[in-house]
Protein backbone atom coordinates (compact mmCIF):
# COMPACT_ATOMS: atom_id res chain seq x y z
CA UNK A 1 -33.83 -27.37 190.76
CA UNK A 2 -36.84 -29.39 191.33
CA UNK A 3 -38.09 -27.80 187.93
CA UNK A 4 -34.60 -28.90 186.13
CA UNK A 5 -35.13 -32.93 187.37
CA UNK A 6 -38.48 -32.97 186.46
CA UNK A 7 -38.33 -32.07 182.80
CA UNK A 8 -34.72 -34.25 183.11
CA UNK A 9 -36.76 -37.48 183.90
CA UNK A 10 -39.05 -36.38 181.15
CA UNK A 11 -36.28 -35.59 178.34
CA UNK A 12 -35.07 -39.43 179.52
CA UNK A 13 -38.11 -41.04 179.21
CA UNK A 14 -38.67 -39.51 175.69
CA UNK A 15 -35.00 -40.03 174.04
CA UNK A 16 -35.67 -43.74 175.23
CA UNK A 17 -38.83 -43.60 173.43
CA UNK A 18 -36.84 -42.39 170.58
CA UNK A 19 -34.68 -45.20 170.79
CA UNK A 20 -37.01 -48.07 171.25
CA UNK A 21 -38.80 -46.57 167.93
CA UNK A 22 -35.74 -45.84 166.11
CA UNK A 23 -33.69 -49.60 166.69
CA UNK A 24 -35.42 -51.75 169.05
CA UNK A 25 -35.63 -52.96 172.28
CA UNK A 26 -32.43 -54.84 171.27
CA UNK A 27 -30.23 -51.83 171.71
CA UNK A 28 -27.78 -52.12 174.19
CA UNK A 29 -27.61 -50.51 176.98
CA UNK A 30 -31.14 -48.83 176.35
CA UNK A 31 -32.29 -49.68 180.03
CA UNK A 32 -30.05 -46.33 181.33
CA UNK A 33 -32.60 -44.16 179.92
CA UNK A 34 -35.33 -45.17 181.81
CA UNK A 35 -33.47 -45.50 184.62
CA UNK A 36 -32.04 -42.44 184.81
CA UNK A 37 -35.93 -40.98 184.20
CA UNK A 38 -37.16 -42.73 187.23
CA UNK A 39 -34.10 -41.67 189.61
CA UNK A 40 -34.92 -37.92 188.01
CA UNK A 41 -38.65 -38.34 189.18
CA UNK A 42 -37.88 -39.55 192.71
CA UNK A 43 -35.70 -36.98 193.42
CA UNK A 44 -38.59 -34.53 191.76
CA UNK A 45 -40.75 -36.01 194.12
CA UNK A 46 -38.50 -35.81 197.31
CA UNK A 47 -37.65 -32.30 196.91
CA UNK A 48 -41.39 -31.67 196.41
CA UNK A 49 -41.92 -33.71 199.47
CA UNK A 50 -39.32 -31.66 201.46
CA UNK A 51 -40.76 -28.63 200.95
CA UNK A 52 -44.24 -29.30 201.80
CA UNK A 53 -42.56 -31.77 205.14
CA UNK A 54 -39.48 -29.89 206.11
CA UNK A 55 -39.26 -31.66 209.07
CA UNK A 56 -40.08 -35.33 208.48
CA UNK A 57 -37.09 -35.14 205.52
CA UNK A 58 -34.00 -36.54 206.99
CA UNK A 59 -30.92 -34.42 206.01
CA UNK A 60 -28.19 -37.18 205.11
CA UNK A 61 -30.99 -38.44 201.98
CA UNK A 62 -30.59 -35.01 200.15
CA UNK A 63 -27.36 -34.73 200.77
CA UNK A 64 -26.80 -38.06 199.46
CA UNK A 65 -29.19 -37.55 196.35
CA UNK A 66 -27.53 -34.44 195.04
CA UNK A 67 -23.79 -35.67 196.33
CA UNK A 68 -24.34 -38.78 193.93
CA UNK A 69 -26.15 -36.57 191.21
CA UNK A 70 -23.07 -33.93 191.55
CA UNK A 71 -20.58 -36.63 190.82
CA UNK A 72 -22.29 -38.57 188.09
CA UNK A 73 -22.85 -35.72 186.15
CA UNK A 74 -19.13 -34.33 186.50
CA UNK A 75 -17.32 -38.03 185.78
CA UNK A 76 -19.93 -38.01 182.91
CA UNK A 77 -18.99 -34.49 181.40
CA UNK A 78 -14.81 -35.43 181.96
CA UNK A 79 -15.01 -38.87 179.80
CA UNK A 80 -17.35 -37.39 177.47
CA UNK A 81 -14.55 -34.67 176.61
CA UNK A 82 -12.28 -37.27 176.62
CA UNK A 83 -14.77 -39.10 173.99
CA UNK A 84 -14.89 -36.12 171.20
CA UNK A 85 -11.59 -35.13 171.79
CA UNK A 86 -10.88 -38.77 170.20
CA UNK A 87 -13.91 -38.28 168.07
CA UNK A 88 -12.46 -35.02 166.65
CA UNK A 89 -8.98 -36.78 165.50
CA UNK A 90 -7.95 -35.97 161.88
CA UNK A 91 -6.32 -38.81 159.52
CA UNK A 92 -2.89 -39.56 159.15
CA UNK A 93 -2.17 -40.48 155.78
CA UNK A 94 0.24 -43.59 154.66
CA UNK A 95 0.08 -45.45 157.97
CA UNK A 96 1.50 -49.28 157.49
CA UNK A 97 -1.67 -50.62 158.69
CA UNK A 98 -5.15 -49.86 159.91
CA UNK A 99 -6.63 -51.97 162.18
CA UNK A 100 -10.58 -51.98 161.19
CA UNK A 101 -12.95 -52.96 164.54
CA UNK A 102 -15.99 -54.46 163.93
CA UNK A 103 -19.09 -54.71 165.04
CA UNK A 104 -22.35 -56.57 165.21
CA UNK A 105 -23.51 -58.61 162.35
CA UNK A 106 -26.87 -59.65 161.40
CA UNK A 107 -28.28 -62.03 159.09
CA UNK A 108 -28.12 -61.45 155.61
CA UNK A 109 -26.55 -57.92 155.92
CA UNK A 110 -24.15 -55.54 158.34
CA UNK A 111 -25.07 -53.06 160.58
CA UNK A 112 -25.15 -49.41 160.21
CA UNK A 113 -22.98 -48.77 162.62
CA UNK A 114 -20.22 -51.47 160.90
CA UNK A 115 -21.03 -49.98 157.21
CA UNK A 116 -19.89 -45.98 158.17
CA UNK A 117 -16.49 -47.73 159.36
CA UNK A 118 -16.26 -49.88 156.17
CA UNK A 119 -17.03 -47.17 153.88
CA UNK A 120 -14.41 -45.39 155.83
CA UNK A 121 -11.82 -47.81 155.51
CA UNK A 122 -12.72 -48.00 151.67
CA UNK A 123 -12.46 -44.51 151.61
CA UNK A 124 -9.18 -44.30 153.23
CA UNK A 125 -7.53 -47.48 151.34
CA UNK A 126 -8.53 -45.27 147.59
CA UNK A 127 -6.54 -42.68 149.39
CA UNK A 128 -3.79 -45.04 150.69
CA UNK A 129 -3.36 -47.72 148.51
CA UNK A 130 -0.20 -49.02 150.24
CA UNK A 131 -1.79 -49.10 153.77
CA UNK A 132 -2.68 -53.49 155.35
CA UNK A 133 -6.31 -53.13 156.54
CA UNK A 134 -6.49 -56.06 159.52
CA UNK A 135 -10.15 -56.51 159.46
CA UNK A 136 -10.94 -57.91 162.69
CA UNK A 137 -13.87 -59.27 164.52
CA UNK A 138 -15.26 -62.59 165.78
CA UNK A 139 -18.88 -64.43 165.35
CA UNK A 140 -20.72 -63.78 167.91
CA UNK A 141 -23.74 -66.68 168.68
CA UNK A 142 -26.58 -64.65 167.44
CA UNK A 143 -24.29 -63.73 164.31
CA UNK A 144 -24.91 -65.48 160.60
CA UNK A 145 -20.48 -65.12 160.47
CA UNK A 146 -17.54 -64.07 161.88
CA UNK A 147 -17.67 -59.84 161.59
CA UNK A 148 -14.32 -60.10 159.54
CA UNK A 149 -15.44 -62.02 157.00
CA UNK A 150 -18.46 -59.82 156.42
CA UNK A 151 -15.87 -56.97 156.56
CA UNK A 152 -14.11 -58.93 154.01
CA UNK A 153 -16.79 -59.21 151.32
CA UNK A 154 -18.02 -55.72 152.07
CA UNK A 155 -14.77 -54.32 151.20
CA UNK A 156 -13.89 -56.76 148.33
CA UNK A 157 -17.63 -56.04 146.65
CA UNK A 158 -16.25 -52.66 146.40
CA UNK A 159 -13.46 -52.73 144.91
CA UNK A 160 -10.70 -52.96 147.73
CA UNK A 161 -8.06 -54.63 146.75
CA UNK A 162 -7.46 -58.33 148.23
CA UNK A 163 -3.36 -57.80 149.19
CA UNK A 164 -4.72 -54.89 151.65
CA UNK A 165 -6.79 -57.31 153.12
CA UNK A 166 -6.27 -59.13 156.59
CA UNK A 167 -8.88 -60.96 158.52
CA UNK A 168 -9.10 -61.45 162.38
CA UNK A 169 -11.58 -63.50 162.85
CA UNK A 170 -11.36 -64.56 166.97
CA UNK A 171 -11.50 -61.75 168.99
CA UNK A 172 -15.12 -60.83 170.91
CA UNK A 173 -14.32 -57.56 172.82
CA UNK A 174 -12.37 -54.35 171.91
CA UNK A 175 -9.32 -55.28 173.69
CA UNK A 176 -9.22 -58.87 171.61
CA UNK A 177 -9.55 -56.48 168.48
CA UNK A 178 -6.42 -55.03 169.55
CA UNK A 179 -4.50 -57.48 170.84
CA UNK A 180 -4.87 -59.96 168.59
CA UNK A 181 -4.38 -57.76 165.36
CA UNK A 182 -1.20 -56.60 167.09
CA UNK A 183 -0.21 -60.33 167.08
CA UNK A 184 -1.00 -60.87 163.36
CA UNK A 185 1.21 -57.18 162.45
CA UNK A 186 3.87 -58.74 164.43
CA UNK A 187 3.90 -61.96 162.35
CA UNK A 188 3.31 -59.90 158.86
CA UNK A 189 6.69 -58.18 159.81
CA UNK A 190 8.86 -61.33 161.21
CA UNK A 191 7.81 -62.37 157.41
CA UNK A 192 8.57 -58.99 156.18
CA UNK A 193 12.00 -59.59 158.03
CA UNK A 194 13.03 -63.05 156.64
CA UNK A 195 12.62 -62.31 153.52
CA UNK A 196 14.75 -59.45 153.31
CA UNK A 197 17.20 -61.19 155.30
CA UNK A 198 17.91 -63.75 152.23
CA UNK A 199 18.47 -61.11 149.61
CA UNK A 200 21.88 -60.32 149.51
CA UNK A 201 23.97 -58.22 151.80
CA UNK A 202 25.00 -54.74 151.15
CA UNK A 203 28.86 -54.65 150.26
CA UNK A 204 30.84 -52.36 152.47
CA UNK A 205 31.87 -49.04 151.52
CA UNK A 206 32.18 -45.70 152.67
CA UNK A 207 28.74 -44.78 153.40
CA UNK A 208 25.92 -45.41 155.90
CA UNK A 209 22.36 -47.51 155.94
CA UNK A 210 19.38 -46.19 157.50
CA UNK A 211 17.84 -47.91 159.98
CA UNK A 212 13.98 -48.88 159.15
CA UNK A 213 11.32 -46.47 159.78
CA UNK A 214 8.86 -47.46 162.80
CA UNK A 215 5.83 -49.07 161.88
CA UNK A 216 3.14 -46.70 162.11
CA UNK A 217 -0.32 -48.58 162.69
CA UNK A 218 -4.15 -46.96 163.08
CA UNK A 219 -7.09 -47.87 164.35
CA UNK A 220 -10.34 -47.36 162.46
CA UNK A 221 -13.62 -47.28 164.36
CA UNK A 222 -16.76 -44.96 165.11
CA UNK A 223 -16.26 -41.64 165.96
CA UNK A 224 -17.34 -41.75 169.73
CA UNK A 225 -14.98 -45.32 170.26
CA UNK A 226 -11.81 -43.83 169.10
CA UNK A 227 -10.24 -42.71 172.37
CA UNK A 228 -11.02 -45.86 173.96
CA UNK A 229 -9.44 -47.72 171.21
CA UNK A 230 -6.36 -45.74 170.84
CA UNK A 231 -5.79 -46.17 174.48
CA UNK A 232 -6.30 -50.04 174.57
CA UNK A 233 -4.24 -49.91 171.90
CA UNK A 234 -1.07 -48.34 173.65
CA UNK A 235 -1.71 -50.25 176.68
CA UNK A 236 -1.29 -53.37 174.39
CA UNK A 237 1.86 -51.83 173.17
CA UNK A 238 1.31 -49.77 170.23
CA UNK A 239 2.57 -46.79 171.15
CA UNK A 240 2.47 -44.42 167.97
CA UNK A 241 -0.79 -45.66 167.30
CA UNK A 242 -3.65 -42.88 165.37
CA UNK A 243 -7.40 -43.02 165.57
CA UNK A 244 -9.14 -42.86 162.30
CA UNK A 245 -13.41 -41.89 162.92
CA UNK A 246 -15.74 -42.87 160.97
CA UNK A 247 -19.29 -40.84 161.36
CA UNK A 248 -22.28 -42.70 163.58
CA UNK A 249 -25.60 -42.64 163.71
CA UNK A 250 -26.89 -39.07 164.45
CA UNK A 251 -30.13 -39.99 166.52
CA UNK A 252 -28.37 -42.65 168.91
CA UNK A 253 -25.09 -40.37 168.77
CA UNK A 254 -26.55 -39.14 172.13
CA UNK A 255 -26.61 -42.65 173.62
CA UNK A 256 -23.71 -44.13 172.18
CA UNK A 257 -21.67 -41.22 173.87
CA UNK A 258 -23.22 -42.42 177.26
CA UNK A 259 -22.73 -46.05 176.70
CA UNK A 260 -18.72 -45.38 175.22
CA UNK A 261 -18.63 -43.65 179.25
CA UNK A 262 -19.06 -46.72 180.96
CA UNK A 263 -17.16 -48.87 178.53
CA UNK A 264 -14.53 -46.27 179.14
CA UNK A 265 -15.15 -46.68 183.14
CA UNK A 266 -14.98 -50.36 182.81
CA UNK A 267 -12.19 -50.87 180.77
CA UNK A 268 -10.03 -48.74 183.15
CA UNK A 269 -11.35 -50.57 186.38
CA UNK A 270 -10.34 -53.72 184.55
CA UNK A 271 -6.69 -53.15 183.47
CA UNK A 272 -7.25 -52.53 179.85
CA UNK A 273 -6.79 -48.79 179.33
């Protein structure tokens, strides 16, 4: 075991390494790396302790150590199934509208992480040519523009047409995303609604009109967010809603799973899932 945590704390200190290297020190949520390292080390170092000092080791800190390691790990390994169960959703073609989440901005160009879900979403509205794409995403204070309307060039440069187009340009969290695109839908239909309330009414007869099909709605983000947007999503009230994944970054794929863990925990712990 003491073995296992040792090269642990060195696999951590590494893959943060990797990260700094690879993105930046700007990378959220980088800091767990290292800090899961130096947790790894100290408990390296107390079980090398205890075994040279038997007696001098209190028994409750071991127990604690491992009883905390024990149920990290397994709340860890039951979100992250969670996470590519959601990651491993197929499409579902002809949906009413796809609700596009965005995500950070910089100047002069988009993110990486933003692009895969825009070339998804192009991908998807060639496919679907029918489908509303609610492009939504505020401007955050570091950010040249609001993330919809860089969503909104991106996807008009190439080629998407402008009626599939909808821009949400106020929300700053996943939930906003969500809740605020639900609002716009709603409005979209109300108009949808009126109008075809001042065409003229069927005449009766012997026969029978359908009633209107439910509105089915998506959400298109990264492959590791999709079950936490899906479920945000019904808890706003969308209950027939479908993930759609787009692909992410292989080399932070690791840490973007462990990040999308503790969004997950925090989201729950705040009402939102």
């Amino acid at each position: 075991m003491m073995w296992i945590a040792g090269i642990g704390a060195a696999l951590c200190l590494a893959y943060y390494g990797v990260i700094v290297c690879y993105s930046g020190f700007s990378t959220s949520f980088a800091w767990i790396w290292p800090l899961a390292s130096a947790f790894l080390l100290t408990l390296t170092s107390g079980m090398l302790y205890g075994r040279h000092h038997p007696k001098k080791l209190p028994l409750w800190l071991p127990v604690s150590a491992f009883t905390f390691l024990g149920a990290s790990v397994a709340i860890l390994c039951a979100v992250e199934i969670l996470v590519f169960l959601g990651a491993a959703s197929s499409d579902v073609p002809n949906l009413d509208y796809v609700i596009v989440l965005g995500a950070k901005v910089e100047e002069g160009r988009i993110s990486n992480s933003l692009q895969k879900r825009l070339d998804k979403a192009i991908e998807y509205s060639q496919k679907n040519p029918d489908t509303v794409l609610i492009l939504s995403g505020g401007q955050g204070k570091d950010e040249p523009a609001s993330e919809a309307w860089m969503m909104y060039e991106y996807l008009r440069y190439n080629g998407v047409p402008e009626k599939q187009l909808v821009m949400e340009d106020q929300s700053a969290s996943t939930a906003q995303n969500i809740m605020y695109s639900k609002a716009i839908i709603d409005r979209l239909e109300r108009e949808k609604d009126q109008a075809k309330n001042r065409t003229d009414p069927i005449p009766p007869g012997p026969y029978m009109v359908a009633e209107d099909k439910p509105i089915q709605i998506g959400v298109l983000t990264s492959n590791f967010h999709v079950f936490r947007a899906t479920r945000i999503a019904r808890r706003c009230g969308l209950e027939e809603v479908c993930g759609i994944g787009a692909s992410s970054d292989s080399i932070l794929f690791l840490h973007l799973c462990v990040r999308e863990c503790a969004a997950i925990l925090k989201d729950k712990l705040m009402g939102n899932m």
